[in-house]
Protein backbone atom coordinates (compact mmCIF):
# COMPACT_ATOMS: atom_id res chain seq x y z
CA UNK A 1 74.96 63.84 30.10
CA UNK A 2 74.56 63.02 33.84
CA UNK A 3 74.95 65.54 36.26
CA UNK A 4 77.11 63.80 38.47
CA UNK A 5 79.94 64.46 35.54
CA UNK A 6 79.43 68.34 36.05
CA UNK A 7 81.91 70.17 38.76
CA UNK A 8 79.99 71.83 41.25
CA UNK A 9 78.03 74.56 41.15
CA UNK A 10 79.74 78.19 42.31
CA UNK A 11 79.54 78.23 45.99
CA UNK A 12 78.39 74.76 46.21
CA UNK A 13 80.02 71.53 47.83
CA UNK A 14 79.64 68.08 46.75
CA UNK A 15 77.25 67.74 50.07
CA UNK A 16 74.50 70.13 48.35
CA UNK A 17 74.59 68.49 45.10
CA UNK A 18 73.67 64.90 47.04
CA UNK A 19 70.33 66.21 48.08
CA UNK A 20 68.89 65.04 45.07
CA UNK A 21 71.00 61.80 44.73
CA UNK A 22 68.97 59.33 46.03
CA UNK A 23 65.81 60.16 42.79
CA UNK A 24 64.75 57.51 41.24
CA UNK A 25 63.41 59.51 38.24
CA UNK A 26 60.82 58.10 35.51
CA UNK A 27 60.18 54.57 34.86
CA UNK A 28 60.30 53.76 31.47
CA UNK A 29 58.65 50.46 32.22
CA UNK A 30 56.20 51.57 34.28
CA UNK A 31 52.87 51.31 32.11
CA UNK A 32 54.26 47.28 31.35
CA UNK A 33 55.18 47.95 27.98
CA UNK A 34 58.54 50.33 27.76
CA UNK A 35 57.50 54.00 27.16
CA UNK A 36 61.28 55.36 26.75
CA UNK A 37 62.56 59.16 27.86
CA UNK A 38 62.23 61.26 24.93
CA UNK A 39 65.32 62.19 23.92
CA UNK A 40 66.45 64.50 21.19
CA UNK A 41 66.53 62.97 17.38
CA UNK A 42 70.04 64.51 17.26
CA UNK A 43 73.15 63.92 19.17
CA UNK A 44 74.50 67.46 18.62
CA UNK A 45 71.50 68.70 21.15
CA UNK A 46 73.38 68.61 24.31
CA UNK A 47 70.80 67.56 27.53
CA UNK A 48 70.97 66.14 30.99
CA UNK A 49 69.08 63.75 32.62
CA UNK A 50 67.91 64.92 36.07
CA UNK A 51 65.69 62.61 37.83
CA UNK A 52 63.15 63.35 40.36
CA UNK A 53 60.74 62.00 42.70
CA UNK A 54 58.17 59.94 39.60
CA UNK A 55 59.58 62.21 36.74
CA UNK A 56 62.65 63.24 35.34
CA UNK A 57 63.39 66.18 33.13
CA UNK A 58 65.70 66.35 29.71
CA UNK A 59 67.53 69.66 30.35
CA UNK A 60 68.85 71.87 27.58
CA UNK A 61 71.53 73.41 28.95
CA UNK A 62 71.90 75.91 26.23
CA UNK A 63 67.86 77.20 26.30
CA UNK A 64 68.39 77.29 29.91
CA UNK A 65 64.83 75.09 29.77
CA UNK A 66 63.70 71.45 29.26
CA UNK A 67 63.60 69.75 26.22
CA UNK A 68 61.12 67.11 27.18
CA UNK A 69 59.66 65.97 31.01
CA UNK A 70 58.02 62.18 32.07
CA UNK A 71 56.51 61.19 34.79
CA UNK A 72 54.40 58.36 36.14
CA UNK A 73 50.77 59.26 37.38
CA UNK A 74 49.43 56.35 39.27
CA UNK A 75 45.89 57.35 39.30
CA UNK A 76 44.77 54.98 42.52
CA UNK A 77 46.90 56.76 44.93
CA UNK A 78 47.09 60.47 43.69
CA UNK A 79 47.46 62.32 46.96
CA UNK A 80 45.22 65.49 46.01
CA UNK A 81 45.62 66.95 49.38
CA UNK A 82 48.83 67.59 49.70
CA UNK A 83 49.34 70.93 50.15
CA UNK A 84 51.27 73.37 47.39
CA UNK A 85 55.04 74.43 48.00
CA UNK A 86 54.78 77.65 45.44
CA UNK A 87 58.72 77.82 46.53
CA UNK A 88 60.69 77.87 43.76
CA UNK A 89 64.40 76.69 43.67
CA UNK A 90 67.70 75.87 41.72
CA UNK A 91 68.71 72.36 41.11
CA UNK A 92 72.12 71.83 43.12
CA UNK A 93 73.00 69.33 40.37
CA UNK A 94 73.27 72.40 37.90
CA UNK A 95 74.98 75.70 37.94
CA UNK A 96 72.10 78.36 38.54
CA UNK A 97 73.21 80.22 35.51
CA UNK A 98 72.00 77.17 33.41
CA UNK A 99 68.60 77.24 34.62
CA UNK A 100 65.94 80.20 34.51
CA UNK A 101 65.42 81.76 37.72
CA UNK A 102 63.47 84.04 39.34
CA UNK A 103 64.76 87.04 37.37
CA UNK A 104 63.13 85.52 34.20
CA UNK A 105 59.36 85.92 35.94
CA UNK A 106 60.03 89.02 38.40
CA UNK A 107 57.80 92.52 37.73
CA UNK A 108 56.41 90.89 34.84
CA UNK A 109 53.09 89.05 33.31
CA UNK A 110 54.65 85.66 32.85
CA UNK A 111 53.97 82.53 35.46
CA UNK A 112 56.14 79.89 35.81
CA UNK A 113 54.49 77.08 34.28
CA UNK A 114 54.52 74.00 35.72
CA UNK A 115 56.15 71.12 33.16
CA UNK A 116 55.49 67.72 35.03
CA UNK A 117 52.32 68.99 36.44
CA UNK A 118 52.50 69.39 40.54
CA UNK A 119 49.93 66.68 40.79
CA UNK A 120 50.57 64.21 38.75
CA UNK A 121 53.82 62.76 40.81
CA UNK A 122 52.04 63.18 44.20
CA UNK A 123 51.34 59.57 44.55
CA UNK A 124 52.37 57.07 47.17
CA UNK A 125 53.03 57.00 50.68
CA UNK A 126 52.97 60.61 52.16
CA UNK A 127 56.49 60.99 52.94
CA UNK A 128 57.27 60.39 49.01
CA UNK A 129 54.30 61.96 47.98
CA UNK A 130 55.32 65.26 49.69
CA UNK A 131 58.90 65.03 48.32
CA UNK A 132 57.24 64.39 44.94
CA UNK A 133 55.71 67.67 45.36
CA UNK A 134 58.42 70.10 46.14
CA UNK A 135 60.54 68.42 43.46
CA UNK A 136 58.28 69.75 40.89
CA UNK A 137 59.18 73.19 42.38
CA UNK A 138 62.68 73.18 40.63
CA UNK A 139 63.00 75.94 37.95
CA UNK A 140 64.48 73.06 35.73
CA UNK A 141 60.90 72.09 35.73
CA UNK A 142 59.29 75.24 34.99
CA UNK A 143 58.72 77.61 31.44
CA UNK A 144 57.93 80.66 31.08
CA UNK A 145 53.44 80.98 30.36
CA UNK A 146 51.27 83.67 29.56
CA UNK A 147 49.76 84.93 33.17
CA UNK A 148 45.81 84.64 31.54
CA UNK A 149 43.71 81.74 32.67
CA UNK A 150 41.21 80.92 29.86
CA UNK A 151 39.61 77.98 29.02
CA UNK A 152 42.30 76.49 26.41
CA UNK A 153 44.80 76.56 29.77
CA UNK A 154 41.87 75.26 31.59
CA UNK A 155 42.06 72.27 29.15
CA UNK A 156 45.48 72.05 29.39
CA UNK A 157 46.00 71.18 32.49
CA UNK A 158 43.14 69.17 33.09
CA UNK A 159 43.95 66.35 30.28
CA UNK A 160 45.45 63.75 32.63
CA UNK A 161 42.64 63.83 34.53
CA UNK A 162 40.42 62.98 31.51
CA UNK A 163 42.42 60.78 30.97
CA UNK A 164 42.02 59.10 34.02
CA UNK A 165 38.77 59.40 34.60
CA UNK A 166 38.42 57.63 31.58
CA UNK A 167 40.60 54.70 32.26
CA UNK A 168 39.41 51.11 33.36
CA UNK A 169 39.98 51.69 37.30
CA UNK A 170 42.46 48.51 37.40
CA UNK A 171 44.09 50.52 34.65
CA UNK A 172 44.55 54.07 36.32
CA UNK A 173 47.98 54.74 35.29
CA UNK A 174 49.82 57.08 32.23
CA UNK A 175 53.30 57.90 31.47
CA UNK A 176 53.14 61.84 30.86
CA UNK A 177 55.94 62.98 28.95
CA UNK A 178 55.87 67.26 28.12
CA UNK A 179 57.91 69.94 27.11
CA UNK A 180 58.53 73.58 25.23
CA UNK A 181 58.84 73.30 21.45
CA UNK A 182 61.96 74.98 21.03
CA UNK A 183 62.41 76.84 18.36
CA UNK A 184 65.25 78.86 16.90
CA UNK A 185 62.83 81.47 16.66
CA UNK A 186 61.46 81.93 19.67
CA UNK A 187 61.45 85.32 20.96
CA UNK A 188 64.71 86.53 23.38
CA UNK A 189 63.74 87.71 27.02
CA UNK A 190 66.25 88.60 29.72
CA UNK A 191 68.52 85.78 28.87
CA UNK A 192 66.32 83.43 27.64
CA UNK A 193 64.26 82.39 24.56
CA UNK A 194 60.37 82.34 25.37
CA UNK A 195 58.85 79.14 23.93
CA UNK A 196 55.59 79.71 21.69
CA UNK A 197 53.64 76.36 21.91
CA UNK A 198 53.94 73.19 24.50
CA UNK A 199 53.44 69.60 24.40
CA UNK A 200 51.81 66.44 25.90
CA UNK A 201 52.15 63.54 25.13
CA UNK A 202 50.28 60.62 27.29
CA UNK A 203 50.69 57.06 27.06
CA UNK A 204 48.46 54.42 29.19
CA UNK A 205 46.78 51.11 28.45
CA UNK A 206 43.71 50.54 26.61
CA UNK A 207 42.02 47.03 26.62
CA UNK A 208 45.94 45.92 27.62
CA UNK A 209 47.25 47.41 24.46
CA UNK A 210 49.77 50.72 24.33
CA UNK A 211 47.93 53.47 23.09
CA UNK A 212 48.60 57.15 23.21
CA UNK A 213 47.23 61.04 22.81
CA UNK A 214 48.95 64.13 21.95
CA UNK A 215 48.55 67.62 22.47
CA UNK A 216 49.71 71.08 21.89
CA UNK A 217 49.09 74.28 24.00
CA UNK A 218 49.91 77.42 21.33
CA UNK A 219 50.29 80.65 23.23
CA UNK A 220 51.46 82.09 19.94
CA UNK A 221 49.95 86.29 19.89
CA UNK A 222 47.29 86.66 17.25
CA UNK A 223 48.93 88.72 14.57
CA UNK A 224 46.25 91.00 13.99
CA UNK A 225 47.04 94.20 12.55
CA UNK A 226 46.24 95.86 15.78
CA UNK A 227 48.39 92.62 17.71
CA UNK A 228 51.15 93.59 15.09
CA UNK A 229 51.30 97.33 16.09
CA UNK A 230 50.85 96.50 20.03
CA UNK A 231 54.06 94.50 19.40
CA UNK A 232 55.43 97.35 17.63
CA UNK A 233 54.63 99.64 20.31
CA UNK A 234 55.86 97.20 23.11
CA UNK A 235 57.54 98.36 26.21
CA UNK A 236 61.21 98.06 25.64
CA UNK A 237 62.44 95.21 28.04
CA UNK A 238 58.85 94.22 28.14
CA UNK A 239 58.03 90.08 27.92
CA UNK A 240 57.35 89.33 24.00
CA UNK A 241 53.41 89.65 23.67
CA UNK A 242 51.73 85.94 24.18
CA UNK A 243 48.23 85.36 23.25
CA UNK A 244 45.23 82.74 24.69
CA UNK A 245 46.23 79.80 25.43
CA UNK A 246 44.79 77.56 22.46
CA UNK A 247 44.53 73.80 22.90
CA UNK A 248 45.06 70.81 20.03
CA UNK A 249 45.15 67.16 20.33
CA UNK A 250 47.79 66.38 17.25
CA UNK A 251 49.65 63.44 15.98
CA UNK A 252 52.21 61.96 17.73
CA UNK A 253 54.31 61.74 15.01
CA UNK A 254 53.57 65.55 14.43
CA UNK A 255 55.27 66.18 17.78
CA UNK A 256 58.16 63.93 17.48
CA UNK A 257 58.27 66.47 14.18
CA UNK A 258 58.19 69.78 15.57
CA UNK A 259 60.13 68.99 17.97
CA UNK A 260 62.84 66.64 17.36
CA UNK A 261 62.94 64.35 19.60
CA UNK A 262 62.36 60.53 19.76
CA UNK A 263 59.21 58.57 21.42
CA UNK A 264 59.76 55.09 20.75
CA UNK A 265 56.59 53.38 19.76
CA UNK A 266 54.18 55.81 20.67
CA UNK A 267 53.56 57.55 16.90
CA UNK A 268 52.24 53.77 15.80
CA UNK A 269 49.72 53.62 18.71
CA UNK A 270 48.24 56.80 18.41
CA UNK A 271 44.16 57.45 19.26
CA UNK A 272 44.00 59.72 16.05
CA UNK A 273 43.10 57.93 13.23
CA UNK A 274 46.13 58.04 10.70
CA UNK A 275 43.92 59.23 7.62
CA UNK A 276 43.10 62.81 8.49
CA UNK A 277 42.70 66.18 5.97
CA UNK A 278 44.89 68.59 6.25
CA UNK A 279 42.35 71.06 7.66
CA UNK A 280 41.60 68.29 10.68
CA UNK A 281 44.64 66.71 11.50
CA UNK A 282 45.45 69.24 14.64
CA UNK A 283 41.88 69.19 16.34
CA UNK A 284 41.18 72.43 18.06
CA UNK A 285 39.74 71.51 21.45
CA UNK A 286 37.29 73.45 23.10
CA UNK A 287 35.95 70.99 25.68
CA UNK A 288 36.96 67.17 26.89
CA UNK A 289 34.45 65.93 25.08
CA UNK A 290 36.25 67.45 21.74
CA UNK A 291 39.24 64.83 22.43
CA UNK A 292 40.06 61.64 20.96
CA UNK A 293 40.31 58.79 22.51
CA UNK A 294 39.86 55.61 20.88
CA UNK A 295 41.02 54.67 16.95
């Protein structure tokens, strides 16, 4: 669904709703070969597309959160000093009762996690560069995270720039596409469901071929006996208990499993090799140099 199909929001003219009009979004042909949107598997999901400045988000409407996120990172003009926003707002194209706000993160130990990662659409001349920025300050971009800083998040959000750094430098571009897994499962908090595990899924060019990595960030609480009677003894209204940030480079094809959605041809270029044991096919990382990168 497009959100120019929506009525306006409460309180809101069409005026406010064209402040956003004029993004471009994510380019699905912007690696050379076509690296499509991920979209859900199955029509009944209901999203919308809302493009930004390099990136676009697949809204679910009913989790209040994305389904999926891509952007475009060109790594040759990545505009590192632009200086954070850390101002959080709605999306005019939306109702705010769609989206999770500020009341989902207030008085509490969860951060709103970044989706499209701040940096990785700052790129460009300045001007678009800095709007690339505060669009990634929309909560339609954001999820609720555990508040810790270990070094599985440190991991996390450092991939692209492996990934870079890695890259041919005529060849320092990736298609980023990330998201919650949703799950029917996942634990209710003040109007929302709290997502368990994320995903990443880069694409980029490797000897002028397609390739592709994938990775999940679990933030799923170690069931311990004493993590099951902390959660038994939880504050009432209190977050659901989230443990340390632990970081996998997967399949492809096991994240277009878990959760649902469609990613073109990226599960038949994937770095991991195809033949894997069951007790190795989700590779625990513990540093860059853990990762994956060629077949």
């Amino acid at each position: 669904m497009n959100p120019s199909d929506l009525p306006p929001p409460p309180g809101a003219g069409g005026a406010r709703r064209d402040l956003l009009a004029d993004r471009a979004g994510y380019d699905e042909g912007f690696l050379g070969p076509v690296v499509p949107l991920p979209l859900p598997a199955r029509e009944a999901v209901g999203t919308m597309i809302l493009p930004y400045t390099h990136f676009t988000v697949v809204f679910r409407p009913d989790r209040r959160l994305a389904a999926a996120t891509a952007v475009c990172v060109e790594g040759r003009e990545l505009l590192e000093d632009v200086p954070r926003d850390d101002v959080w707002v709605f999306d005019p194209r939306l109702p705010e009762e769609l989206q999770a706000g500020d009341e989902i993160y207030r008085n509490n130990s969860l951060d709103r996690g970044h989706l499209v990662r701040r940096l990785d659409p700052v790129w460009g001349p300045t001007a678009v560069a800095v709007r690339a920025n505060r669009d990634t300050f929309h909560f339609t971009n954001a999820a609720p995270q555990a508040d810790v800083f270990n070094q599985g998040r440190q991991l996390w959000q450092g991939v692209e720039n492996h990934l870079l750094d890695h890259a041919a430098v005529f060849d320092r571009r990736l298609a980023v596409l990330t998201g919650p897994v949703l799950h029917d499962s996942d634990p209710p908090y003040r109007g929302i469901q709290v997502p368990m595990r994320f995903w990443k899924v880069a694409a980029f060019l490797q000897d002028g071929v397609l390739a592709a990595a994938a990775y999940v960030l679990d933030q799923s609480p170690d069931l311990s006996r004493d993590a099951e009677r902390a959660l038994l003894g939880a504050t009432p209204g209190a977050p659901p208990p989230l443990g340390p940030f632990r970081t996998y480079q997967v399949p492809v094809s096991d994240v277009a499993e878990i959760t649902e959605l469609e990613f073109g041809p990226l599960p038949d270029v994937d770095v991991m090799p195809p033949a894997r044991a069951p007790e190795e096919r989700w590779r625990r990382l513990e540093s860059y140099e853990d990762m994956v990168l060629h077949p």
